[in-house]
C-alpha atoms as a PDB file:
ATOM      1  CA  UNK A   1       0.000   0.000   0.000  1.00  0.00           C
ATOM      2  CA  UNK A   2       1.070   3.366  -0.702  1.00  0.00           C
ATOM      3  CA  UNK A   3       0.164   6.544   0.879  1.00  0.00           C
ATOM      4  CA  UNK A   4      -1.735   7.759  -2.259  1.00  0.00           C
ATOM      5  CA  UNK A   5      -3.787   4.439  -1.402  1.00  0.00           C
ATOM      6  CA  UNK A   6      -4.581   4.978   1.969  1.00  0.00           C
ATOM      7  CA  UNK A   7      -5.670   8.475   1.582  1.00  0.00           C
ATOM      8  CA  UNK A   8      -7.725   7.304  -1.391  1.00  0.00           C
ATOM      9  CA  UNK A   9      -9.344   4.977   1.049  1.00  0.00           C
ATOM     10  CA  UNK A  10      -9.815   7.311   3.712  1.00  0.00           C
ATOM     11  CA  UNK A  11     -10.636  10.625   2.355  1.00  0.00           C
ATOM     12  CA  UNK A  12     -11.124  12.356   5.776  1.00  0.00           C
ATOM     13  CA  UNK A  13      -9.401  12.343   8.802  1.00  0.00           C
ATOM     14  CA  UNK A  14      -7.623  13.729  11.573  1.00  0.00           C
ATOM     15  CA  UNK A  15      -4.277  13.819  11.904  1.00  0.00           C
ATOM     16  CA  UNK A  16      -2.577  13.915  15.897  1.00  0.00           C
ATOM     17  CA  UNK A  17       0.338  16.720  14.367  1.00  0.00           C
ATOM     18  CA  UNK A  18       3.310  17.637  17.000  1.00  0.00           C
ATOM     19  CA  UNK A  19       4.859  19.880  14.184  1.00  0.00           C
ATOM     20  CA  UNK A  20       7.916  17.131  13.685  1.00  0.00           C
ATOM     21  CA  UNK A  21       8.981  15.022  10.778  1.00  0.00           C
ATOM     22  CA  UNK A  22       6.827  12.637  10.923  1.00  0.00           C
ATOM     23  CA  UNK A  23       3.379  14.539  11.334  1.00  0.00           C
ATOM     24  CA  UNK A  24       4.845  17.138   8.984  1.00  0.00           C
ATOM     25  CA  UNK A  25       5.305  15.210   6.133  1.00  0.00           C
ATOM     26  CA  UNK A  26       2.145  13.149   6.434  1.00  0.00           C
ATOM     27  CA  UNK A  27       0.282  16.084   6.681  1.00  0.00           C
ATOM     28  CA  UNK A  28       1.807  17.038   3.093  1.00  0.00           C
ATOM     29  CA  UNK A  29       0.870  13.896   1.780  1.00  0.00           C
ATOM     30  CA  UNK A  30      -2.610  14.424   2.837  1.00  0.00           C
ATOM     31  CA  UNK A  31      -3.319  17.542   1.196  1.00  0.00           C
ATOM     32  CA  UNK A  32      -0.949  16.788  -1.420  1.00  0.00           C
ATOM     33  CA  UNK A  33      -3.507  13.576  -2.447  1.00  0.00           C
ATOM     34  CA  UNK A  34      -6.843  15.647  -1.856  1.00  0.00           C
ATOM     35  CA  UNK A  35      -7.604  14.463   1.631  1.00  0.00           C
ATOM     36  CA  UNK A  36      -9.873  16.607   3.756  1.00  0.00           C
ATOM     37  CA  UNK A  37      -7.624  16.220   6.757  1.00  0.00           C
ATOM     38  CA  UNK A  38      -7.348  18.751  10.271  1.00  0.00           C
ATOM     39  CA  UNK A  39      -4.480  18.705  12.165  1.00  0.00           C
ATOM     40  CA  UNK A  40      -4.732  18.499  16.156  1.00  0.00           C
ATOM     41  CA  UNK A  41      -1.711  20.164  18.193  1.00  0.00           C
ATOM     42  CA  UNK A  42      -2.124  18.978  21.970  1.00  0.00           C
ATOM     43  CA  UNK A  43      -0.628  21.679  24.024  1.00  0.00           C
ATOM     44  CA  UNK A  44       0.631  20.245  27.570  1.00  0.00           C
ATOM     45  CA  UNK A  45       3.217  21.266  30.180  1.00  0.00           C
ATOM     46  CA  UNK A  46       5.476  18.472  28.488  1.00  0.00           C
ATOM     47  CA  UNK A  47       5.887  20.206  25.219  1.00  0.00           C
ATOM     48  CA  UNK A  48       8.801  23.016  24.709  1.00  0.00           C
ATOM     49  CA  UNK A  49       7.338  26.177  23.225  1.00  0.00           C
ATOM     50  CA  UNK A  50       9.186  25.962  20.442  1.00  0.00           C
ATOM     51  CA  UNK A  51       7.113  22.872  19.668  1.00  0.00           C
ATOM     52  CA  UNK A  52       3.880  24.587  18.928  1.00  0.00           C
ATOM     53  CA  UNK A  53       5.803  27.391  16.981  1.00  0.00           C
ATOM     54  CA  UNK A  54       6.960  24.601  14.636  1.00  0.00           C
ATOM     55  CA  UNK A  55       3.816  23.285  14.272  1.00  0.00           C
ATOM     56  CA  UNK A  56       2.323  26.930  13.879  1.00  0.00           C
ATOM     57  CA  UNK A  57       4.605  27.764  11.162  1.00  0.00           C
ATOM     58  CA  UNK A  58       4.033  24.149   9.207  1.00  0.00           C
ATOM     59  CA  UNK A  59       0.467  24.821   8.997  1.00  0.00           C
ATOM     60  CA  UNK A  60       0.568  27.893   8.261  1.00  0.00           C
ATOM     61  CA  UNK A  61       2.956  26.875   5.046  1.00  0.00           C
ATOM     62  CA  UNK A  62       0.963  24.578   4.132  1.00  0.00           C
ATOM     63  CA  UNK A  63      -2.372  25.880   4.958  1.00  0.00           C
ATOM     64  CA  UNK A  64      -3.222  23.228   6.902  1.00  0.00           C
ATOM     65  CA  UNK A  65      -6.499  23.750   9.231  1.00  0.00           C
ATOM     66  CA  UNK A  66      -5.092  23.318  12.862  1.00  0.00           C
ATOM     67  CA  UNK A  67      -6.777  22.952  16.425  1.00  0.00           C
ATOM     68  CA  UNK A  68      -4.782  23.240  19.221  1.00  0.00           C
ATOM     69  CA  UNK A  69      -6.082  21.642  22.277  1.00  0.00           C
ATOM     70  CA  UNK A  70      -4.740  22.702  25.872  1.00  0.00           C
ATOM     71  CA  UNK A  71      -4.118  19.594  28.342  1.00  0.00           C
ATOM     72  CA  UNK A  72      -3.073  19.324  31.902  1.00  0.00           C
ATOM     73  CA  UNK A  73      -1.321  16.536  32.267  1.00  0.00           C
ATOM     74  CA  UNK A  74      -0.318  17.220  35.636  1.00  0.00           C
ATOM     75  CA  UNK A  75      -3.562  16.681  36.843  1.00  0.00           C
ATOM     76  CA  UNK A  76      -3.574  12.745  36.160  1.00  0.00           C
ATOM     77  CA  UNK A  77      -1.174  10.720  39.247  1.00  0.00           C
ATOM     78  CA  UNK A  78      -1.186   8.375  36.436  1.00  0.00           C
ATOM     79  CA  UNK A  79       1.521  10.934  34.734  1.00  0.00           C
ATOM     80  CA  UNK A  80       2.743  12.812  37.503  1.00  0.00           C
ATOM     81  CA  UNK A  81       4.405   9.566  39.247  1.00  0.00           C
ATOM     82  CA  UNK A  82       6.295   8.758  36.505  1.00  0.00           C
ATOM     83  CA  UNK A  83       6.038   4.911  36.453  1.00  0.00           C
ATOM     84  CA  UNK A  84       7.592   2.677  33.421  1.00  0.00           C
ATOM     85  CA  UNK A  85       3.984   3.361  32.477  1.00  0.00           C
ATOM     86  CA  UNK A  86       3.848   7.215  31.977  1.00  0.00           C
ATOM     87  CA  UNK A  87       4.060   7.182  28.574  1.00  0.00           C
ATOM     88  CA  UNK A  88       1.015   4.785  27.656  1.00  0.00           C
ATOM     89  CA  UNK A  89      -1.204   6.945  29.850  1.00  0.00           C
ATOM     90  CA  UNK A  90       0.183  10.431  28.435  1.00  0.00           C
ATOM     91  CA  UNK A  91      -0.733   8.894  24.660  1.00  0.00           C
ATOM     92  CA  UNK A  92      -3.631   7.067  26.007  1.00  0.00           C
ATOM     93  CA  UNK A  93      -5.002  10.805  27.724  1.00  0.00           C
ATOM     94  CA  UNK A  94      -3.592  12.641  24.556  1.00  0.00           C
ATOM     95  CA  UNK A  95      -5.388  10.711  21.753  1.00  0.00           C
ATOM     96  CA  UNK A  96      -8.461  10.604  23.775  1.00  0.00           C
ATOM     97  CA  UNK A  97      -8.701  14.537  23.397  1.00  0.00           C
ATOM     98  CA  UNK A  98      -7.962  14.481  19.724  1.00  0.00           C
ATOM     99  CA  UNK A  99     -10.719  11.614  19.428  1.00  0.00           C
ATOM    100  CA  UNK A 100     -13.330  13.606  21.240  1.00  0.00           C
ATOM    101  CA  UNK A 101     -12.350  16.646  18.928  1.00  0.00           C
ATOM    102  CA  UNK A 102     -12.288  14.949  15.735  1.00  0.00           C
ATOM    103  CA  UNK A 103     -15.411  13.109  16.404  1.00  0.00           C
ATOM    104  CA  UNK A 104     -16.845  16.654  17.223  1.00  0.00           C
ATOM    105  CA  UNK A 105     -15.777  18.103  14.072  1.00  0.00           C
ATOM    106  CA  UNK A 106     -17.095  15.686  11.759  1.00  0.00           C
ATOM    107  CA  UNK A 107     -13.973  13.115  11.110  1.00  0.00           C
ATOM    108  CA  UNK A 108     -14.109   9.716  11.211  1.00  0.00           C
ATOM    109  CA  UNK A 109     -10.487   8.425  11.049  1.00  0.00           C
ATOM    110  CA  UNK A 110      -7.497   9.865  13.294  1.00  0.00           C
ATOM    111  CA  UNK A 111      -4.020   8.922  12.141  1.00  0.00           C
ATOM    112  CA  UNK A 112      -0.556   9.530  13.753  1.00  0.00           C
ATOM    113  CA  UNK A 113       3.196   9.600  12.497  1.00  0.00           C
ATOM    114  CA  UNK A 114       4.483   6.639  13.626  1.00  0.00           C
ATOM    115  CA  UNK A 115       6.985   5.164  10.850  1.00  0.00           C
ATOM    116  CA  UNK A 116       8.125   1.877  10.337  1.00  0.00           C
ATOM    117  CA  UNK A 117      11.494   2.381  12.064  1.00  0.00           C
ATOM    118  CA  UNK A 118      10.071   2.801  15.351  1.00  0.00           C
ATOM    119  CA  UNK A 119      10.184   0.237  17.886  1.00  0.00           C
ATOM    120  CA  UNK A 120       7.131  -1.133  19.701  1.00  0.00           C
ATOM    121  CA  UNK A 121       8.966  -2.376  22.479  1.00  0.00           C
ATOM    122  CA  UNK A 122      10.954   0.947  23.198  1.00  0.00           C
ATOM    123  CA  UNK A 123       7.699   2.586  22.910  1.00  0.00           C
ATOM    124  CA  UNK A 124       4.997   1.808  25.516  1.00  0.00           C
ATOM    125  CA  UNK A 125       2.673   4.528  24.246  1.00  0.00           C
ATOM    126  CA  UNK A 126       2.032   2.447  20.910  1.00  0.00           C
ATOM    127  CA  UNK A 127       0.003   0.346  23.276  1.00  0.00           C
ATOM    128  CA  UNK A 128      -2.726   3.283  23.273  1.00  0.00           C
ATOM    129  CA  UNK A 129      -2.407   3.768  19.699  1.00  0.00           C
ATOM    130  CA  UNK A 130      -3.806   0.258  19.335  1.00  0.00           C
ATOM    131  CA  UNK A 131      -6.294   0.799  21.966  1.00  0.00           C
ATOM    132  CA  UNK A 132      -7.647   3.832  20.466  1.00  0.00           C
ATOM    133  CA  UNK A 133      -7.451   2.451  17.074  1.00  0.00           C
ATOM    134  CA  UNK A 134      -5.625   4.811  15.859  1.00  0.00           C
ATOM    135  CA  UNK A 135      -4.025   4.502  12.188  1.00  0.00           C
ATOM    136  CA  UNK A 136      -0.774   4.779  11.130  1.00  0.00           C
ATOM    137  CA  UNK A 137       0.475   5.259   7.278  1.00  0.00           C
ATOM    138  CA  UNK A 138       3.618   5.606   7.231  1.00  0.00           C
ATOM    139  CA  UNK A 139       4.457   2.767   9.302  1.00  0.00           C
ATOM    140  CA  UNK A 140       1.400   0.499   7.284  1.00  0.00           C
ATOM    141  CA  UNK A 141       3.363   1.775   4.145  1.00  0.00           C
ATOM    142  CA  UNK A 142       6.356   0.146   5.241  1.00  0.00           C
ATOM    143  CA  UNK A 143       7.921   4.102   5.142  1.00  0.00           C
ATOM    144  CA  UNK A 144      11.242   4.724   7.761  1.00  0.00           C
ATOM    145  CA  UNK A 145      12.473   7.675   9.025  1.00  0.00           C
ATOM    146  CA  UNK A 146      14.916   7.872   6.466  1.00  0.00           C
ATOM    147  CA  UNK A 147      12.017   7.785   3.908  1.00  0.00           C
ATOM    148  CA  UNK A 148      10.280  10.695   5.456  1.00  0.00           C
ATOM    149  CA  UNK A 149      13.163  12.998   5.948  1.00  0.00           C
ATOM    150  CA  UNK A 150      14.309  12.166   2.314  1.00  0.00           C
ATOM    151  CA  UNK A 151      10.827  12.702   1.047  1.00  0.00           C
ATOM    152  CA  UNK A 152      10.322  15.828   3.475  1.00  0.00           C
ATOM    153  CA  UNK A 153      13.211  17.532   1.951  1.00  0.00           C
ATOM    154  CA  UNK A 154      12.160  16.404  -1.497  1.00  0.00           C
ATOM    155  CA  UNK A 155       9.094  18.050  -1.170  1.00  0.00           C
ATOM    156  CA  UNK A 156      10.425  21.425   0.391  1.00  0.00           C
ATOM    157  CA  UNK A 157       9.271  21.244   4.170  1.00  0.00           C
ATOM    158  CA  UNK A 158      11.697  23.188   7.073  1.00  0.00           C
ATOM    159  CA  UNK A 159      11.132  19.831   9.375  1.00  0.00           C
ATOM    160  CA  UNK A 160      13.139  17.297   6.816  1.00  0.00           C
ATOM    161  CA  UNK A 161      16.172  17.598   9.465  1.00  0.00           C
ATOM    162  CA  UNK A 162      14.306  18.481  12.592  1.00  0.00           C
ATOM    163  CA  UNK A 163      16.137  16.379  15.242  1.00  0.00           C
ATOM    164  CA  UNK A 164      13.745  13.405  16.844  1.00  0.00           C
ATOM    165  CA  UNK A 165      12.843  15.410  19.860  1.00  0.00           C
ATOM    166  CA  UNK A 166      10.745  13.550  22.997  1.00  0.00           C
ATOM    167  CA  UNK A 167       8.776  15.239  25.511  1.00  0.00           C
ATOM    168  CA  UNK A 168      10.757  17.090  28.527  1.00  0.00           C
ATOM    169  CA  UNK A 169       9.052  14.454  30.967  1.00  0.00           C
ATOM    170  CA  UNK A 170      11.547  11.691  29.303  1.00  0.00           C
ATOM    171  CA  UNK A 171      14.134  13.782  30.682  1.00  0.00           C
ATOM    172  CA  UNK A 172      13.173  13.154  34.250  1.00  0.00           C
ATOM    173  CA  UNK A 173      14.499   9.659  36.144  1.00  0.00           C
ATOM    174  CA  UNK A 174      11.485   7.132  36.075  1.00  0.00           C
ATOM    175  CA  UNK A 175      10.151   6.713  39.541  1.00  0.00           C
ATOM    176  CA  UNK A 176      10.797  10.572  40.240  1.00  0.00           C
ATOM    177  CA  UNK A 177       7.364  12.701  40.136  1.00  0.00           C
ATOM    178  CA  UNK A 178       6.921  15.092  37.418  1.00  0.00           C
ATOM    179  CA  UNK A 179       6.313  18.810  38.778  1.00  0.00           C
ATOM    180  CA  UNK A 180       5.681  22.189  36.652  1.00  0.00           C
ATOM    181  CA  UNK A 181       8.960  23.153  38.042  1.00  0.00           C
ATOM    182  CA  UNK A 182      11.279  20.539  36.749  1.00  0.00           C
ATOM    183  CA  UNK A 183       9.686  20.816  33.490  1.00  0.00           C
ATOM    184  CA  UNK A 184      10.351  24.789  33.377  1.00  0.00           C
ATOM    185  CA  UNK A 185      13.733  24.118  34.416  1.00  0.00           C
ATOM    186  CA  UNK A 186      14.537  21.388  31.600  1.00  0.00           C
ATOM    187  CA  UNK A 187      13.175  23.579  29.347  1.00  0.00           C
ATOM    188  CA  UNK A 188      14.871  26.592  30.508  1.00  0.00           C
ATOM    189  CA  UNK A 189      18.083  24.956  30.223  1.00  0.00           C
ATOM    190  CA  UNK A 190      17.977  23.596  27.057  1.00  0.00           C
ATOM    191  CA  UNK A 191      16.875  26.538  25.199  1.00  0.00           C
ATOM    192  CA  UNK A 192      20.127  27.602  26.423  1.00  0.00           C
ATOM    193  CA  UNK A 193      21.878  25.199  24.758  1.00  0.00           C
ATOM    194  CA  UNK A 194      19.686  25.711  21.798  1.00  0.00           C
ATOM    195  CA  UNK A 195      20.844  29.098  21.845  1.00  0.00           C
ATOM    196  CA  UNK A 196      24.439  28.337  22.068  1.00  0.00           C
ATOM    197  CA  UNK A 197      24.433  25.786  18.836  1.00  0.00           C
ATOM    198  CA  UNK A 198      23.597  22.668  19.961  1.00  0.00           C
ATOM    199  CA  UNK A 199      20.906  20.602  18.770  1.00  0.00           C
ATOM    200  CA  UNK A 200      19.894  16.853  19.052  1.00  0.00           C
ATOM    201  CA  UNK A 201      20.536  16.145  22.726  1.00  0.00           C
ATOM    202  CA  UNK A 202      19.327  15.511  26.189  1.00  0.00           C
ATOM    203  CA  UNK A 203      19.706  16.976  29.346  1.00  0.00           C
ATOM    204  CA  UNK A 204      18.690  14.028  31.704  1.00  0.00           C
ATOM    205  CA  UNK A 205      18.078  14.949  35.061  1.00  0.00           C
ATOM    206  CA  UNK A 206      17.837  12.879  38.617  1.00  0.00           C
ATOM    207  CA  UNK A 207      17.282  14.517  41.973  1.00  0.00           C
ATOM    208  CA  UNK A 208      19.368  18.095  41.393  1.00  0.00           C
ATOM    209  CA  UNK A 209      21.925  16.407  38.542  1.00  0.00           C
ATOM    210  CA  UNK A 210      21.727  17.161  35.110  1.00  0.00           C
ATOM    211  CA  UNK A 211      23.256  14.547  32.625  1.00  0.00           C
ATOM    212  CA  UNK A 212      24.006  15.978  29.167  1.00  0.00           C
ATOM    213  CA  UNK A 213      23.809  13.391  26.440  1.00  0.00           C
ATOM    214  CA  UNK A 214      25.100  14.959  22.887  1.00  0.00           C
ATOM    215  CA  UNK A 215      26.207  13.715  19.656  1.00  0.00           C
ATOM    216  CA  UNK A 216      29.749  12.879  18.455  1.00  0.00           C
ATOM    217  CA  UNK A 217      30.081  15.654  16.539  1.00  0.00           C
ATOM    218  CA  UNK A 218      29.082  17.949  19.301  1.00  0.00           C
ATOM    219  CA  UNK A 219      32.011  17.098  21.774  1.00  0.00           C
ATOM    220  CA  UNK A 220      34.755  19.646  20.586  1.00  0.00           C
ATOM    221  CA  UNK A 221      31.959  22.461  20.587  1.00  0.00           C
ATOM    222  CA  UNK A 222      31.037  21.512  24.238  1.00  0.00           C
ATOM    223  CA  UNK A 223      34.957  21.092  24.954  1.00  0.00           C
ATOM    224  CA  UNK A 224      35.310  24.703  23.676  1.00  0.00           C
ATOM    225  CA  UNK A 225      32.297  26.263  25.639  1.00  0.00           C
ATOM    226  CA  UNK A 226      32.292  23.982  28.855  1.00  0.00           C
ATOM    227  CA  UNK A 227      33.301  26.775  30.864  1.00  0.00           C
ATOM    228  CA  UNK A 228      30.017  28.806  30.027  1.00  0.00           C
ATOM    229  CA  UNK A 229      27.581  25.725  29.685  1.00  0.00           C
ATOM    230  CA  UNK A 230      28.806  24.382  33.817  1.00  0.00           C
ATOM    231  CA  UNK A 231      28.066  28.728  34.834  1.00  0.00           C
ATOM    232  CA  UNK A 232      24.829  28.685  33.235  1.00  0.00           C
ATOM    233  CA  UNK A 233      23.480  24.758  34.059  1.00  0.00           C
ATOM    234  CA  UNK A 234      24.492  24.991  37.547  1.00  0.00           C
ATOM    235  CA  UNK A 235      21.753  27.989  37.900  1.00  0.00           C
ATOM    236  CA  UNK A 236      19.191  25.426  37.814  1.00  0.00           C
ATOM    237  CA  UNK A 237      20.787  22.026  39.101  1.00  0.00           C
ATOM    238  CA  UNK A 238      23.677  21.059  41.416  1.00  0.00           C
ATOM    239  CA  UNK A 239      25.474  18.880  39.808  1.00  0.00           C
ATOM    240  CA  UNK A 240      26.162  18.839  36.048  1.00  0.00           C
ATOM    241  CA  UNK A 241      28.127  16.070  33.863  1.00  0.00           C
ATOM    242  CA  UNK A 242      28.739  14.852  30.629  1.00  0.00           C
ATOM    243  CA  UNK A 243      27.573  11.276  29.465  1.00  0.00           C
ATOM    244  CA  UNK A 244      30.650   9.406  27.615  1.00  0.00           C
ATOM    245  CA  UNK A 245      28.459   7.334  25.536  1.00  0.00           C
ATOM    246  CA  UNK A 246      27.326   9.294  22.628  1.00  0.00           C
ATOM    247  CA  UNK A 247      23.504  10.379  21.624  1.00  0.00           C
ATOM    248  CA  UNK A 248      22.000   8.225  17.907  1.00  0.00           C
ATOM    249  CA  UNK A 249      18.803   9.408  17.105  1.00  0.00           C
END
């Protein structure tokens, strides 16, 4: 099956959009093929602000419709206690909004971005997916990552390199409870590193340490401004290192 097939066969539907690769592209391929399709942004405490202006600015190119939906996740002890679990019940309480809002608006069919290079058993929210029925075409297409960001840049879209990028509650130590202020902090951080040229890394954090996980190509860059990154990290968490084992998307 190709995508041209699938939105053939399912002329409208709604499409759960974060505004990366993934999302991005199918959403092309939707309009691209004539498919009445809405995208469904689900704005949460988890998400980076950037995240949203990505997905903004994609819809925007494309003239996409877009609903954004605001969430609390904090609200569900589910979430908050940060159990091997969390990530089933974030999906699970995520795709559950989009459902009620697509089924409000008319659309029978939700999809997501899930390609076929991901990996069921590194990703216990795929367990909702199923439970939700919620489609997804580029992984039913047989399409990998590689696929999308080679088709992405093929057909012009900003995201084509966007690093992988996973919510800011991944960056907290499983068993530790998720709080507003450890998310602002994460995020706080990171757009510093953002802002001094890095991109496609973690900062993992346990108790009041902060692990920075980068890629390979990144090392002589943090060698160079290590002096500056330790000042401005240590603002927000008492210990800071480096972790040895480099970051693969």
């Amino acid at each position: 099956m190709t995508l041209k097939d699938f939105f053939t066969n399912n002329p409208k539907i709604a499409l759960a959009f974060s505004g990366g690769v993934d999302s991005s592209y199918l959403l092309h391929a939707a309009i691209k093929q004539g498919a009445q399709v809405r995208a469904y942004y689900v704005k949460t405490p988890f998400q980076p602000a950037f995240e949203l202006d990505d997905a903004l600015r994609l819809a925007k190119l494309l003239k996409a419709d877009l609903s954004v939906l605001s969430l609390d996740l904090l609200k569900d002890q589910n979430i908050v206690t940060n159990s091997n679990d969390r990530c089933y019940y974030c999906k699970h309480k995520m795709f559950t909004a989009i459902l009620q809002a697509a089924e409000a608006d008319g659309f029978p069919l939700t999809i997501d971005g899930t390609n076929a290079s991901d990996d069921e058993a590194d990703r216990p929210g795929m367990r909702a997916l199923k439970e939700l029925s919620i489609r997804s075409p580029l992984r039913e297409c047989g399409l990998s990552k590689a696929d999308v960001r080679r088709f992405s840049k093929e057909a012009g879209l900003f995201t084509w390199n966007k690093p992988a990028y996973a919510c800011l509650a991944t960056r907290i130590c499983t068993g530790e409870e998720i709080t507003s202020e450890k998310l602002l902090k994460t995020e706080t951080a990171e757009d510093f590193l953002f802002s001094i040229g890095f991109s496609d890394f973690r900062l993992r954090q346990s108790g009041n340490s902060a692990k920075l996980q980068i890629t390979e190509e990144q090392f002589p860059m943090l060698l160079e401004r290590r002096s500056k990154i330790v000042t401005e990290l240590k603002k927000y968490f008492s210990e800071v290192s480096l972790d040895l084992e480099v970051r693969h998307e």
